[in-house]
N, C-alpha and C. Protein backbone atom coordinates (compact mmCIF):
# COMPACT_ATOMS: atom_id res chain seq x y z
N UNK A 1 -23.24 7.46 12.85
CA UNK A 1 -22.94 6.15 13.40
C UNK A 1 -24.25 5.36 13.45
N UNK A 2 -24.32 3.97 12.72
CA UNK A 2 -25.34 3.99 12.84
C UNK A 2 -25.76 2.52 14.44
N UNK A 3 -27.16 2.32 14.42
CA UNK A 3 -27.48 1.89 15.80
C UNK A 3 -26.93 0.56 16.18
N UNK A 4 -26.20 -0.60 15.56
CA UNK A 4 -25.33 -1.82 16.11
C UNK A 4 -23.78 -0.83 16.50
N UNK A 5 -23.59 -0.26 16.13
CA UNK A 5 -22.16 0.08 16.55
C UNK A 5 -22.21 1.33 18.10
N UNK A 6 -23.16 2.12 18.28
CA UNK A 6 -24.05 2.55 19.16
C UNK A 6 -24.16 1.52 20.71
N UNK A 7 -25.18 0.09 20.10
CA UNK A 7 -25.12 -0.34 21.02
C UNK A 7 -23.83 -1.26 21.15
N UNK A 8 -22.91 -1.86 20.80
CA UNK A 8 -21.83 -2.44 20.91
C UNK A 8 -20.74 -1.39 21.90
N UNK A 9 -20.94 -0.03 21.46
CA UNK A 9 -19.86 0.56 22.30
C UNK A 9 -20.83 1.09 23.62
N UNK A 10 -22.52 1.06 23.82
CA UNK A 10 -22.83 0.91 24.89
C UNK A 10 -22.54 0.03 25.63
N UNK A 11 -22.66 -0.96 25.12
CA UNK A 11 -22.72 -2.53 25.97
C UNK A 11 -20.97 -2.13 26.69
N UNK A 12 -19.77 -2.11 25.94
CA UNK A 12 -18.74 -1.64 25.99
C UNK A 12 -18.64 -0.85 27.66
N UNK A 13 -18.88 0.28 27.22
CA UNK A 13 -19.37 1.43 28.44
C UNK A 13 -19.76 0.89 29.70
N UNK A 14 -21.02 -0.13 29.57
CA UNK A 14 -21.69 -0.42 30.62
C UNK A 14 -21.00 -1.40 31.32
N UNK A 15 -19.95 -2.13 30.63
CA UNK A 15 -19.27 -3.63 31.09
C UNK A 15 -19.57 -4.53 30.87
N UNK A 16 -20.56 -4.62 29.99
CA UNK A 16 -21.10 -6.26 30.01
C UNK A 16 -20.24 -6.89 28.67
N UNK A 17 -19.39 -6.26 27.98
CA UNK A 17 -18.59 -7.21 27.19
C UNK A 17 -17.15 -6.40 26.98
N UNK A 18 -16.10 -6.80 27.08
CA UNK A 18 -15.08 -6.45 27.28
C UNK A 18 -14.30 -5.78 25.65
N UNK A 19 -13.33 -5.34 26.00
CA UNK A 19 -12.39 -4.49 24.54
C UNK A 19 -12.41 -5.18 23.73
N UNK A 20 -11.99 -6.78 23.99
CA UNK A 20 -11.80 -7.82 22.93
C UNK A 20 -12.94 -7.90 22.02
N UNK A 21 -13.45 -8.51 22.56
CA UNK A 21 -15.42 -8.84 22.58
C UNK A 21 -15.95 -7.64 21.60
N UNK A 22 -15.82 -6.37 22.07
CA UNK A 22 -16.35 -5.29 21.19
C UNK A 22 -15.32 -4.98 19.71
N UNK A 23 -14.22 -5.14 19.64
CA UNK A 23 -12.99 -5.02 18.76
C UNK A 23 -13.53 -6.55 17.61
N UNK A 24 -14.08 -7.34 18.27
CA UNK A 24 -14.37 -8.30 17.57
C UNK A 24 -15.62 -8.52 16.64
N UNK A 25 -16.72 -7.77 17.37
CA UNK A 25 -18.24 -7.48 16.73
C UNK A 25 -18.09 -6.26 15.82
N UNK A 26 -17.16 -5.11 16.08
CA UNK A 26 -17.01 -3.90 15.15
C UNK A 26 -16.44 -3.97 14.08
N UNK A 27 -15.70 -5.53 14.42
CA UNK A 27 -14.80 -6.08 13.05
C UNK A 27 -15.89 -6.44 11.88
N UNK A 28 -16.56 -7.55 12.70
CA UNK A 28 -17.61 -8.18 11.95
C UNK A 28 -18.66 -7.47 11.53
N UNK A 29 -19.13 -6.43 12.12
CA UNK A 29 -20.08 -5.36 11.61
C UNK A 29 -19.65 -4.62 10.54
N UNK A 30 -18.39 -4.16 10.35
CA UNK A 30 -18.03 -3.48 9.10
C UNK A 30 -17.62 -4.72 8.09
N UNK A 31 -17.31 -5.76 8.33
CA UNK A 31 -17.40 -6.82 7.38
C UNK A 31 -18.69 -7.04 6.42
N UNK A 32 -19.82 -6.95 7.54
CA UNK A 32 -20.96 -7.07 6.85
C UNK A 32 -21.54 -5.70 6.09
N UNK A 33 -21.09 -4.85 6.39
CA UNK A 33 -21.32 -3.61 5.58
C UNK A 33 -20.76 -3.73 4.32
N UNK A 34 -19.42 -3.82 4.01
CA UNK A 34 -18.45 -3.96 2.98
C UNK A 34 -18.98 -4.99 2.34
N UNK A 35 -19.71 -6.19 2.92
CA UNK A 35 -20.54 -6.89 1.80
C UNK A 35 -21.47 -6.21 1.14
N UNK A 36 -22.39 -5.59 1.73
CA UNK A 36 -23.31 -5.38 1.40
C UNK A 36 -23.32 -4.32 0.26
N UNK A 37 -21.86 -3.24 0.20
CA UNK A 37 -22.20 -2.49 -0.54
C UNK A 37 -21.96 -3.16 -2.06
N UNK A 38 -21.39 -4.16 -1.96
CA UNK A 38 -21.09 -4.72 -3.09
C UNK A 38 -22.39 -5.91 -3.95
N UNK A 39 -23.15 -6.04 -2.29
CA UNK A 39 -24.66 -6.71 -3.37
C UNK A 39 -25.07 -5.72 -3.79
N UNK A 40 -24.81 -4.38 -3.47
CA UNK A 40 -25.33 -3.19 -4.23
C UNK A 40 -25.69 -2.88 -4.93
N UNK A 41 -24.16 -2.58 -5.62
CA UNK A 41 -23.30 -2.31 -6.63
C UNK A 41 -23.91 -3.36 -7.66
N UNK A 42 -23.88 -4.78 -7.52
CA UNK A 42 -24.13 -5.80 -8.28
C UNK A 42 -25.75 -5.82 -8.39
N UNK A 43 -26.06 -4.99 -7.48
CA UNK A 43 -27.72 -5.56 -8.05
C UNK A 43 -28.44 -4.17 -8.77
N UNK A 44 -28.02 -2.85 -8.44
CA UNK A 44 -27.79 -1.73 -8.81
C UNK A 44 -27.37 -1.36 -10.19
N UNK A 45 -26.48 -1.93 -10.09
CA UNK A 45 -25.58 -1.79 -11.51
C UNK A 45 -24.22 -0.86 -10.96
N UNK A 46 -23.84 0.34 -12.10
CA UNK A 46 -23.05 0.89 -11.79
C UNK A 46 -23.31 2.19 -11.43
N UNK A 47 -22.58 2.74 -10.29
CA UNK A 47 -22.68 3.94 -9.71
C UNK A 47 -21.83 4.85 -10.86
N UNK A 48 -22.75 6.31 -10.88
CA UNK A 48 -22.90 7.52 -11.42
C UNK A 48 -22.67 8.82 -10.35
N UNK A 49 -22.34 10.14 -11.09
CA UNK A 49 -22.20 10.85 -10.51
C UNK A 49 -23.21 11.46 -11.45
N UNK A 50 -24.02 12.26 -10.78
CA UNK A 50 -25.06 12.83 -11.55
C UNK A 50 -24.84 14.49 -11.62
N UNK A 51 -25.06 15.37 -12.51
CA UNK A 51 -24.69 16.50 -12.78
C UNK A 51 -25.90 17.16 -13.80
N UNK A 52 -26.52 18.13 -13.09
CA UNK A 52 -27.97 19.16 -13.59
C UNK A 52 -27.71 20.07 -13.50
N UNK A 53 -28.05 20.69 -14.43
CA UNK A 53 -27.93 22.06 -14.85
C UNK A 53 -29.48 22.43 -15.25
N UNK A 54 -29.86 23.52 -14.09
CA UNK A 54 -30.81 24.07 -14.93
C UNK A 54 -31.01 25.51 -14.85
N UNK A 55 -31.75 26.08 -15.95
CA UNK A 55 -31.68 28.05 -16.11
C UNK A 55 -32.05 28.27 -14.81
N UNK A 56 -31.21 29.58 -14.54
CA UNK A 56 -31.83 30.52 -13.66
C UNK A 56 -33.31 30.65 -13.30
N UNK A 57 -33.53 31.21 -11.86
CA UNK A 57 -34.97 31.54 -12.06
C UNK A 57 -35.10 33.23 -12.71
N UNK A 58 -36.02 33.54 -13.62
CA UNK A 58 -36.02 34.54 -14.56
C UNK A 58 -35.31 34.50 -15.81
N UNK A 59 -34.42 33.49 -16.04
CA UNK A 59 -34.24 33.52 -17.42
C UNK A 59 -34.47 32.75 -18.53
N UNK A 60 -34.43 33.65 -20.01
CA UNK A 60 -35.36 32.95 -20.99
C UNK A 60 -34.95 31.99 -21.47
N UNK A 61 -33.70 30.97 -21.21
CA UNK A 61 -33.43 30.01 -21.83
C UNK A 61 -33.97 28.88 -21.32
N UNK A 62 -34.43 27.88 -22.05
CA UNK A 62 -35.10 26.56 -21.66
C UNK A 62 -33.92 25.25 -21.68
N UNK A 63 -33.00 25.48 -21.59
CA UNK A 63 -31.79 24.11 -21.95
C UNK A 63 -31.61 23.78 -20.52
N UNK A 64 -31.65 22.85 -20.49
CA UNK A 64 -31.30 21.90 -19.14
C UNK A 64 -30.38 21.17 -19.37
N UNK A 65 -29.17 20.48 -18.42
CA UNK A 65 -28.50 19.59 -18.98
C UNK A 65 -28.39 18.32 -17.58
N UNK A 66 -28.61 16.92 -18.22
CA UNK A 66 -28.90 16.34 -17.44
C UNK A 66 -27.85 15.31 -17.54
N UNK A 67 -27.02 15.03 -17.04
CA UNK A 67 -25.43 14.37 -17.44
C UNK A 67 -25.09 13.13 -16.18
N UNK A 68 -24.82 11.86 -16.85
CA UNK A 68 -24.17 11.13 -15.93
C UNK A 68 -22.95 10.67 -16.16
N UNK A 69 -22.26 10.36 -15.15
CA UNK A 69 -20.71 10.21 -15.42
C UNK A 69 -20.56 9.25 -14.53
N UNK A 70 -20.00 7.71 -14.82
CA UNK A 70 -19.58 6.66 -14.03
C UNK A 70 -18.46 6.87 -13.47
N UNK A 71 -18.88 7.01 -12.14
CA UNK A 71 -17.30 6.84 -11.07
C UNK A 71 -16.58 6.38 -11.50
N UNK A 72 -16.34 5.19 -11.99
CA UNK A 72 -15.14 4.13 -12.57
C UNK A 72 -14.86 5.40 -13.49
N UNK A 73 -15.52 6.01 -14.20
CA UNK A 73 -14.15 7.11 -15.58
C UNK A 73 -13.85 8.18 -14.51
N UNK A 74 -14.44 8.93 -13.39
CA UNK A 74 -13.48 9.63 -12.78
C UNK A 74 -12.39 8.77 -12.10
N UNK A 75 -12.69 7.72 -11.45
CA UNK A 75 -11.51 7.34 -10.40
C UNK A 75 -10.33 7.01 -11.65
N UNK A 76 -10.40 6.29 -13.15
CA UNK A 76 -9.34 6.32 -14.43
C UNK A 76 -9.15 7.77 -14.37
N UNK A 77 -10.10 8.49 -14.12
CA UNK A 77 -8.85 10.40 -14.79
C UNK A 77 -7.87 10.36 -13.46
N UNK A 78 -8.41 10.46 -12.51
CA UNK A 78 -7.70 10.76 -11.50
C UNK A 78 -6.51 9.92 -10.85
N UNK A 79 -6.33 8.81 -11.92
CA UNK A 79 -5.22 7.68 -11.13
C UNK A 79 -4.33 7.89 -12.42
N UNK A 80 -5.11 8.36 -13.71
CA UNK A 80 -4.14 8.88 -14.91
C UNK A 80 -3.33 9.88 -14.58
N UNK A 81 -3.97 11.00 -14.27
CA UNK A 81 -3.55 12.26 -13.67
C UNK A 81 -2.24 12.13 -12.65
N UNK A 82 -2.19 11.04 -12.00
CA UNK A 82 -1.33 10.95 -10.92
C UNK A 82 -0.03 10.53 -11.69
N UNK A 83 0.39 10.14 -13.23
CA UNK A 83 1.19 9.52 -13.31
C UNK A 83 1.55 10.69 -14.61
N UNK A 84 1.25 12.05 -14.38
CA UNK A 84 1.82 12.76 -15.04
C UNK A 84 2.87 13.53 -14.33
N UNK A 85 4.06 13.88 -14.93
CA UNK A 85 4.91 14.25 -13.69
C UNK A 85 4.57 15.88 -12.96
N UNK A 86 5.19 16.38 -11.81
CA UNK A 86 4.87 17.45 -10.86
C UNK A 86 5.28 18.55 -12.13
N UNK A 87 6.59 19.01 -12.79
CA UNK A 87 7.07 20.02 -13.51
C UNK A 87 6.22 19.81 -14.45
N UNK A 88 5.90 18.96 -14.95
CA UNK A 88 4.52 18.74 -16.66
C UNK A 88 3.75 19.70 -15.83
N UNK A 89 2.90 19.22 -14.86
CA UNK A 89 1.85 20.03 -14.00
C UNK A 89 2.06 21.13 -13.84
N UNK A 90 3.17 21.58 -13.23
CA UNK A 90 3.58 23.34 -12.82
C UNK A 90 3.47 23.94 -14.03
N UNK A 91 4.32 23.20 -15.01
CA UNK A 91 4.30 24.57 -16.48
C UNK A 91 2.75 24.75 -17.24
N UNK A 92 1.75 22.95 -17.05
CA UNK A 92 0.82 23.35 -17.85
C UNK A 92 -0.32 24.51 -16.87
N UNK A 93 -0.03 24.18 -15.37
CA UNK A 93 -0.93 25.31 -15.09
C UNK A 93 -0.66 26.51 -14.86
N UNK A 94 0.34 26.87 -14.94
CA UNK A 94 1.57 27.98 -15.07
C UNK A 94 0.44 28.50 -16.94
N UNK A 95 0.89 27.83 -17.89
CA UNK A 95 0.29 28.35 -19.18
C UNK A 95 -1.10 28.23 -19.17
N UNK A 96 -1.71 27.83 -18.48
CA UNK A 96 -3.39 28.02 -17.99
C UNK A 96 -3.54 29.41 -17.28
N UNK A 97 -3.16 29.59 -16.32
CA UNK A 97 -3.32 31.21 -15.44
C UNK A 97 -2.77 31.80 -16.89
N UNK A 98 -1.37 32.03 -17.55
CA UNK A 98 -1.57 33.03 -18.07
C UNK A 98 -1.97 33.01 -19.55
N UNK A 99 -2.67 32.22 -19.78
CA UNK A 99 -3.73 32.28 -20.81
C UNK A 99 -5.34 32.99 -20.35
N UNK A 100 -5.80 32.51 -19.45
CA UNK A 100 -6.65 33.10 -18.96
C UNK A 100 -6.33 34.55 -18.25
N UNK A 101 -5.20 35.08 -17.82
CA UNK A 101 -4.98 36.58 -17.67
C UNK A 101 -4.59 37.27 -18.95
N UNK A 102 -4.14 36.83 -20.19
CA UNK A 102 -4.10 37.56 -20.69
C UNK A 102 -5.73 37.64 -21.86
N UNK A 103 -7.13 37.38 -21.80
CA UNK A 103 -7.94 37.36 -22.24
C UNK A 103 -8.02 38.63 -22.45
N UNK A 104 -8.73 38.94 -23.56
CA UNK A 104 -9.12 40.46 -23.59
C UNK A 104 -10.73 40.44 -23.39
N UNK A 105 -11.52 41.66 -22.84
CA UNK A 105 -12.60 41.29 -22.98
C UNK A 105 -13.01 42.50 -24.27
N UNK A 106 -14.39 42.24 -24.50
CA UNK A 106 -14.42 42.89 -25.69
C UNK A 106 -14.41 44.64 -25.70
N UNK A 107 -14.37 45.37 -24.69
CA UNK A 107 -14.65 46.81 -24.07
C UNK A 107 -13.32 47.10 -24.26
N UNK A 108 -12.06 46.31 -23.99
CA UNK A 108 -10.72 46.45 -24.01
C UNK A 108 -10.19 46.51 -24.78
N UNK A 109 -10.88 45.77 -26.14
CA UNK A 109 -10.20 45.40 -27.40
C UNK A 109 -11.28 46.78 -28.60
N UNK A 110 -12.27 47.53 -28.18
CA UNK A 110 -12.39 48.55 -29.04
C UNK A 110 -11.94 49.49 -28.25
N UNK A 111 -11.32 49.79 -27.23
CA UNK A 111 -10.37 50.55 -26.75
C UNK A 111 -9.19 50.53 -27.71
N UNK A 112 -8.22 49.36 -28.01
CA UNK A 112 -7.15 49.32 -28.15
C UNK A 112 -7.65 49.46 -30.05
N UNK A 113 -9.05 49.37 -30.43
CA UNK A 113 -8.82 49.20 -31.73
C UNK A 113 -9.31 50.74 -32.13
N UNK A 114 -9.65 51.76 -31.47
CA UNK A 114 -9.79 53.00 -31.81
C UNK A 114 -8.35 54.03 -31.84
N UNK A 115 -7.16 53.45 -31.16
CA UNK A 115 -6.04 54.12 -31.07
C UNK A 115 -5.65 53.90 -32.21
């Protein structure tokens, strides 16, 4: 919480400005927030989700991967996603689990290729 909304619900507490009075400044305080994130945004540019990958400590590979992904293409997957139907969903992750259970790993498969 940060310190105008602090002292607004002190002042509140103490009596010196009433429910209305405070219901009215908490309005206007998140008004001015909600502006602001948008001079942000506009002066910022566009927000990213950032995603790093880097090796283990002790191992010999040197590949790093340094990846950004604009919010705006997750919030499109995820409002796409919503307009696929529930049974599409059940069967494709229904054939996901048993694709991935039936994997063989390779210890299993010169088992089955020595019989």
């Amino acid at each position: 919480m940060n310190e105008e909304r602090k002292r607004i619900l002190e002042m509140l507490a103490e009596g010196k400005i009433n429910t209305d009075e405070a219901e009215r400044l908490l309005s206007a305080l998140s008004n001015e927030t909600e502006k602001g994130s948008d001079i942000t945004e506009k002066v910022w540019g566009h927000k990213y989700l950032r995603v790093v990958v880097e090796p283990a400590p002790g191992s010999t590979s040197t590949e790093r991967v340094n990846i950004r992904v604009p919010l705006k293409l997750i919030r499109a997957g995820l409002k796409l996603a919503s307009f696929i139907p529930k049974d599409a969903q059940v069967k494709v992750n229904e054939a996901y689990m048993k694709k991935e259970s039936t994997r063989i790993s390779p210890e299993s498969n010169l088992k089955t290729s020595k019989n």
